[in-house]
C-alpha atoms as a PDB file:
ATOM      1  CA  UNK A   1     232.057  84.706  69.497  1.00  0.00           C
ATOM      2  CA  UNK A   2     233.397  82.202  67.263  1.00  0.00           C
ATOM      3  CA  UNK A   3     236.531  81.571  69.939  1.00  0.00           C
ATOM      4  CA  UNK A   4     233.491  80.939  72.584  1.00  0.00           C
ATOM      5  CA  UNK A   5     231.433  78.684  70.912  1.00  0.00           C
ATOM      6  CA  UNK A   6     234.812  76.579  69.753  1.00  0.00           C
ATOM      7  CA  UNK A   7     235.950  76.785  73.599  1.00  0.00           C
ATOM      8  CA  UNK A   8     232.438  75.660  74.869  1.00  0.00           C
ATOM      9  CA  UNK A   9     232.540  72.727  72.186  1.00  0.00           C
ATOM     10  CA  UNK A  10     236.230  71.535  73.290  1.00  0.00           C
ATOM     11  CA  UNK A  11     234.861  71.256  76.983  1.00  0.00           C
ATOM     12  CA  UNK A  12     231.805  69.722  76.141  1.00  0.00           C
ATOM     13  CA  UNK A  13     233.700  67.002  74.252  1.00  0.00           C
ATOM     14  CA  UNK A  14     235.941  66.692  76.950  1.00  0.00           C
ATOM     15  CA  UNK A  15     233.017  66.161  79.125  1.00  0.00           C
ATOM     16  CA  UNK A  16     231.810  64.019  77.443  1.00  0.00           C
ATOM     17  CA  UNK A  17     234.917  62.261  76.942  1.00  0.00           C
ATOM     18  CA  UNK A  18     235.691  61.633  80.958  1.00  0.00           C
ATOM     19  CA  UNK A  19     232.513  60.262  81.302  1.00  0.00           C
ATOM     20  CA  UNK A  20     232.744  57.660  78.728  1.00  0.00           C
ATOM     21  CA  UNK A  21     235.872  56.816  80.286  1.00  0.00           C
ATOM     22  CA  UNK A  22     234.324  56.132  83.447  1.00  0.00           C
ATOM     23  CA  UNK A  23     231.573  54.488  82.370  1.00  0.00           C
ATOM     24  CA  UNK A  24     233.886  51.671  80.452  1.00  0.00           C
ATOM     25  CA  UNK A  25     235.688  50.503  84.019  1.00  0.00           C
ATOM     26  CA  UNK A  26     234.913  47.318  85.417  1.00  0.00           C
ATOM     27  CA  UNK A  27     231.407  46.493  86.275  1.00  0.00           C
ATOM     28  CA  UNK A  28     231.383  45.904  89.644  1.00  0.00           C
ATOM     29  CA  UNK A  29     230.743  41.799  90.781  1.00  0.00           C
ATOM     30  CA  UNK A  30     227.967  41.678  93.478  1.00  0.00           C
ATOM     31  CA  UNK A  31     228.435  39.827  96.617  1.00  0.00           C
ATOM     32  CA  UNK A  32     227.439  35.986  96.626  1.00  0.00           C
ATOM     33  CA  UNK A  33     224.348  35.528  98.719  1.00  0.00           C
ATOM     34  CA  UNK A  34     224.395  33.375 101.671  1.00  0.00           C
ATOM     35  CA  UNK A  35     222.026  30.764 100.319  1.00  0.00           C
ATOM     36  CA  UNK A  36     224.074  30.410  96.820  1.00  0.00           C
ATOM     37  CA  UNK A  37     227.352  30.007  99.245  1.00  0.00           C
ATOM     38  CA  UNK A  38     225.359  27.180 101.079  1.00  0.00           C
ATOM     39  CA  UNK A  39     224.456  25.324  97.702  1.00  0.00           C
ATOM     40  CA  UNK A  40     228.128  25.750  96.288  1.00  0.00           C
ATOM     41  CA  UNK A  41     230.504  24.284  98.681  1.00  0.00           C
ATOM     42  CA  UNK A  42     233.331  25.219  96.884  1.00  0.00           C
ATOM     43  CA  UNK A  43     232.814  28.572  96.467  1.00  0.00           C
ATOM     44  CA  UNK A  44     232.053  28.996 100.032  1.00  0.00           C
ATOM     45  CA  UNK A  45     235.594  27.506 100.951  1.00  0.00           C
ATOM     46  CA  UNK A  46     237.288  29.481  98.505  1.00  0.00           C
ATOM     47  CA  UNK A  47     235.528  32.837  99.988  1.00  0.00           C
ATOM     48  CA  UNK A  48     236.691  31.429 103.404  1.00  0.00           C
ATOM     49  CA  UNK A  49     240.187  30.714 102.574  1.00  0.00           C
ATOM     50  CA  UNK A  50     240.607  34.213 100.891  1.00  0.00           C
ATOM     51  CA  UNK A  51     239.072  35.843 104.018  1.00  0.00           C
ATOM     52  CA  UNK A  52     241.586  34.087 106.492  1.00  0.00           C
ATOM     53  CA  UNK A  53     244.894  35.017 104.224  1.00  0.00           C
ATOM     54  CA  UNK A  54     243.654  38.813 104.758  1.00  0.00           C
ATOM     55  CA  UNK A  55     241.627  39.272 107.868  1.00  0.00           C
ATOM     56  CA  UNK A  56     242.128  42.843 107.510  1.00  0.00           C
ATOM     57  CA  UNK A  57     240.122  43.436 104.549  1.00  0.00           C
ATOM     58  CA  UNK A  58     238.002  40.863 105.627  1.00  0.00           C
ATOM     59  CA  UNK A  59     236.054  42.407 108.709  1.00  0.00           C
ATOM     60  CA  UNK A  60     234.067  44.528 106.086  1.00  0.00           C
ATOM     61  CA  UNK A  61     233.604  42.601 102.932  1.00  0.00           C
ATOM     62  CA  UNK A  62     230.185  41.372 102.193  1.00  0.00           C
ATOM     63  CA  UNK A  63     231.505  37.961 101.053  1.00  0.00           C
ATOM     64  CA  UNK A  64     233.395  36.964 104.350  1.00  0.00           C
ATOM     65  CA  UNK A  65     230.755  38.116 106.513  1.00  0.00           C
ATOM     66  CA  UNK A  66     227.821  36.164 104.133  1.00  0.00           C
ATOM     67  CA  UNK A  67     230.017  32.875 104.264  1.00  0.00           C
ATOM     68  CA  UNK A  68     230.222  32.933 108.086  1.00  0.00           C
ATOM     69  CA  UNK A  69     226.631  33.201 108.253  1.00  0.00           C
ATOM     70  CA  UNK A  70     226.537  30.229 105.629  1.00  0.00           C
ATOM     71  CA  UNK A  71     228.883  28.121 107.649  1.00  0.00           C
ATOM     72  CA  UNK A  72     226.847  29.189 111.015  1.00  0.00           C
ATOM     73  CA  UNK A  73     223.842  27.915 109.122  1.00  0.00           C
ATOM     74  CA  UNK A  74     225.451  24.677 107.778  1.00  0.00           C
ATOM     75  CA  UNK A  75     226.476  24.162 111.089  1.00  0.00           C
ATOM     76  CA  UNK A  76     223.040  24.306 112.670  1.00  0.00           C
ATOM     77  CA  UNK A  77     221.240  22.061 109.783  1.00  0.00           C
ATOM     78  CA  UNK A  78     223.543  19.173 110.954  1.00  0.00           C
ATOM     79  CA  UNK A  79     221.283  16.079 111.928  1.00  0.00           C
ATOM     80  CA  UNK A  80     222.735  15.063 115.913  1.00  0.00           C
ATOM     81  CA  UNK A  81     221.457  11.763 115.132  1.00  0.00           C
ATOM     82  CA  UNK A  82     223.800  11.240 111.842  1.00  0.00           C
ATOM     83  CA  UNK A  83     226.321  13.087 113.126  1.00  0.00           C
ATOM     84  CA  UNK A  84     226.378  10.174 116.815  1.00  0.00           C
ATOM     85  CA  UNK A  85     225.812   7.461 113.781  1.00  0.00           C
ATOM     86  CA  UNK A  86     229.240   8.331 112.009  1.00  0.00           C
ATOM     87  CA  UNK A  87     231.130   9.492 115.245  1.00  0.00           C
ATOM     88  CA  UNK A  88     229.792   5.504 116.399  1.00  0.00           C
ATOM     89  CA  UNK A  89     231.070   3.927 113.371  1.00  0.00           C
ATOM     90  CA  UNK A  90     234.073   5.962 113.213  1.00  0.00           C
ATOM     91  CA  UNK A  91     234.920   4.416 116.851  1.00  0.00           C
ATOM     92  CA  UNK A  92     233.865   0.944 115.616  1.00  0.00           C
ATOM     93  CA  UNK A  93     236.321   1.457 112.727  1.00  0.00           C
ATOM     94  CA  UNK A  94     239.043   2.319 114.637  1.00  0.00           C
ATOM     95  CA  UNK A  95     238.598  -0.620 116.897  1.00  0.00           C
ATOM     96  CA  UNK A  96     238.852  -3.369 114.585  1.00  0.00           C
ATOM     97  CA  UNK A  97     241.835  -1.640 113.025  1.00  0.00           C
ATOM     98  CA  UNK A  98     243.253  -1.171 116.266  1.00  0.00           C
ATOM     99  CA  UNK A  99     242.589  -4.446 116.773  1.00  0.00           C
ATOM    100  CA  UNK A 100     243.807  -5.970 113.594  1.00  0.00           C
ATOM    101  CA  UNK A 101     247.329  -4.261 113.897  1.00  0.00           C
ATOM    102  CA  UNK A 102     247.645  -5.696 118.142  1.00  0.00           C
ATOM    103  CA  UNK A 103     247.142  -9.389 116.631  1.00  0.00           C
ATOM    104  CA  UNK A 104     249.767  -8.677 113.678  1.00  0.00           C
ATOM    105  CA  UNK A 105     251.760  -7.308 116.070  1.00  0.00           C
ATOM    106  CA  UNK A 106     251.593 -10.195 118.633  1.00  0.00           C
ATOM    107  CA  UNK A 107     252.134 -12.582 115.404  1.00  0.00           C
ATOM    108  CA  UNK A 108     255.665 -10.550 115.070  1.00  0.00           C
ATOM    109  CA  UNK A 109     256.292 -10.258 118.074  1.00  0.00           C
ATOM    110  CA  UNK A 110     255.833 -14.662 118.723  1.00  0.00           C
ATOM    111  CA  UNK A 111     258.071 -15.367 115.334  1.00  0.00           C
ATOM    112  CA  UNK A 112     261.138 -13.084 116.447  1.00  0.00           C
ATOM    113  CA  UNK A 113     260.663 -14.326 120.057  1.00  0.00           C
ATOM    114  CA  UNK A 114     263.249 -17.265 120.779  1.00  0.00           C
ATOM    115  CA  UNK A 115     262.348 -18.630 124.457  1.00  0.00           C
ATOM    116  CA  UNK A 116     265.516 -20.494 125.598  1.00  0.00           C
ATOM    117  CA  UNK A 117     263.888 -23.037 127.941  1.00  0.00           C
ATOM    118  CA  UNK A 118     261.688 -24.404 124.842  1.00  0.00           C
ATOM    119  CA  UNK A 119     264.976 -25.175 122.762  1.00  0.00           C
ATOM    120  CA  UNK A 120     265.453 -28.626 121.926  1.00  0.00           C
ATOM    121  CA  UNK A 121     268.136 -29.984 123.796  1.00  0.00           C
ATOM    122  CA  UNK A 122     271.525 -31.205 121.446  1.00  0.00           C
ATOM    123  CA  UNK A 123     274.380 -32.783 123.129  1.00  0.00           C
ATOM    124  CA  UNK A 124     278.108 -31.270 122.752  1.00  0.00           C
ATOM    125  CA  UNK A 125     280.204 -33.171 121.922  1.00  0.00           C
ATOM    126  CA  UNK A 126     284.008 -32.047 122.475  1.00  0.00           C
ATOM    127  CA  UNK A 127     285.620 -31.024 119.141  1.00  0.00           C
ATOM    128  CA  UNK A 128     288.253 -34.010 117.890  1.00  0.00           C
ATOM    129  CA  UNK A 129     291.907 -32.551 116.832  1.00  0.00           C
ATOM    130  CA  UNK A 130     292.306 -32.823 113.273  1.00  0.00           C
ATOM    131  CA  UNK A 131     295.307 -33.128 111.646  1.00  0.00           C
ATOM    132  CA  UNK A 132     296.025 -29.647 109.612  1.00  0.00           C
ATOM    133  CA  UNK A 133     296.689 -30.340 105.940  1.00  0.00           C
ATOM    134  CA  UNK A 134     299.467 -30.710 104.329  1.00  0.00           C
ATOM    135  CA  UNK A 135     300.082 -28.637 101.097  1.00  0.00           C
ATOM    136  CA  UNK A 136     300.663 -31.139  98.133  1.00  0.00           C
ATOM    137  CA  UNK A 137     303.991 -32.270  97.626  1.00  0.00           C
ATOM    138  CA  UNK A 138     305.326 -30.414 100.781  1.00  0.00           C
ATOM    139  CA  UNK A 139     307.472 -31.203 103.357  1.00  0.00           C
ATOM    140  CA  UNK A 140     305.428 -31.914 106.974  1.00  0.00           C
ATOM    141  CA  UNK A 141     305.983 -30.216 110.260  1.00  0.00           C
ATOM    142  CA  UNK A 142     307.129 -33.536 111.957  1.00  0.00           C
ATOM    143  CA  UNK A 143     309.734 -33.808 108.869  1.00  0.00           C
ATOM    144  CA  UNK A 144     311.794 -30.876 109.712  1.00  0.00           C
ATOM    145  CA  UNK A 145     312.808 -31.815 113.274  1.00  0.00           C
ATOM    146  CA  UNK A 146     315.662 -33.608 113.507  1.00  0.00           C
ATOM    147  CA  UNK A 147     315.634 -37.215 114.564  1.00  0.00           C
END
C-alpha cells in the first residue's frame, strides 16, 4: 500500500508539474483591431510590410487580413475634393518648375551659343617676316656663307 500511495503521489506531482510548465509559455498577443490599425499608421505599415515578405502565412493571419480592411477603409474616407485640390497643385507645381528649368536652360543654351554672322568683323592683316633671333654672342646664319 505504501508503494501505491508513493506511486500515485509521484504522478500527481508530475501532473502537476506539466501543467505548470504549460501554463508559464508565452501569453499569446491578440490581433490589432482594424480601428487601432487606422489610428496608428505605423503599425498598420509595419503589419503590411510583414504580410507582403510572407504571403504564405499571410492569407490566414488575423493581422494581414484586419490591415487590408483598414487600408480599404482609409481608402474610402479620402475627401475627392482634397484629393483634385493637391493632384491641381501638384500639376501647378510641376509647371513652374518645368518652367523655371526651360528658361535656365534657354539662358545656357544663348551664353554657349556663338552665331558667326553676329561676330564683329576684324581685318587680317598678313603676318610680317621677322627676323629669328640671334643667340647672344653667336655667329649669324648670313655669317657662315662664304662671300
Amino acid at each position: 500500500m505504501l508503494r501505491t500511495r508513493a506511486h500515485i503521489l509521484r504522478v500527481a506531482l508530475s501532473l502537476a508539474g506539466m501543467l505548470a510548465a504549460a501554463g508559464c509559455g508565452p501569453k499569446r498577443i491578440p490581433p490589432m483591431t482594424v480601428s487601432d490599425l487606422m489610428e496608428d499608421r505605423v503599425t498598420l505599415d509595419g503589419v503590411l510590410m510583414k504580410c507582403n515578405q510572407n504571403p504564405d502565412k499571410a492569407r490566414n493571419d488575423t493581422d494581414c487580413l484586419n490591415a487590408r480592411i483598414a487600408i480599404e477603409r482609409l481608402a474610402k474616407d479620402v475627401d475627392p475634393t482634397e484629393s483634385a485640390k493637391r493632384s491641381a497643385e501638384f500639376e501647378r507645381n510641376r509647371e513652374q518648375l518645368r518652367q523655371a528649368q526651360e528658361r535656365e536652360r534657354a539662358d545656357q543654351e544663348s551664353k554657349s551659343k556663338v552665331d558667326p554672322y553676329n561676330l564683329p568683323v576684324v581685318p587680317v592683316e598678313p603676318a610680317t617676316p621677322t627676323a629669328p633671333a640671334t643667340p647672344a654672342g653667336g655667329p649669324t646664319i648670313g655669317a657662315l656663307t662664304k662671300p
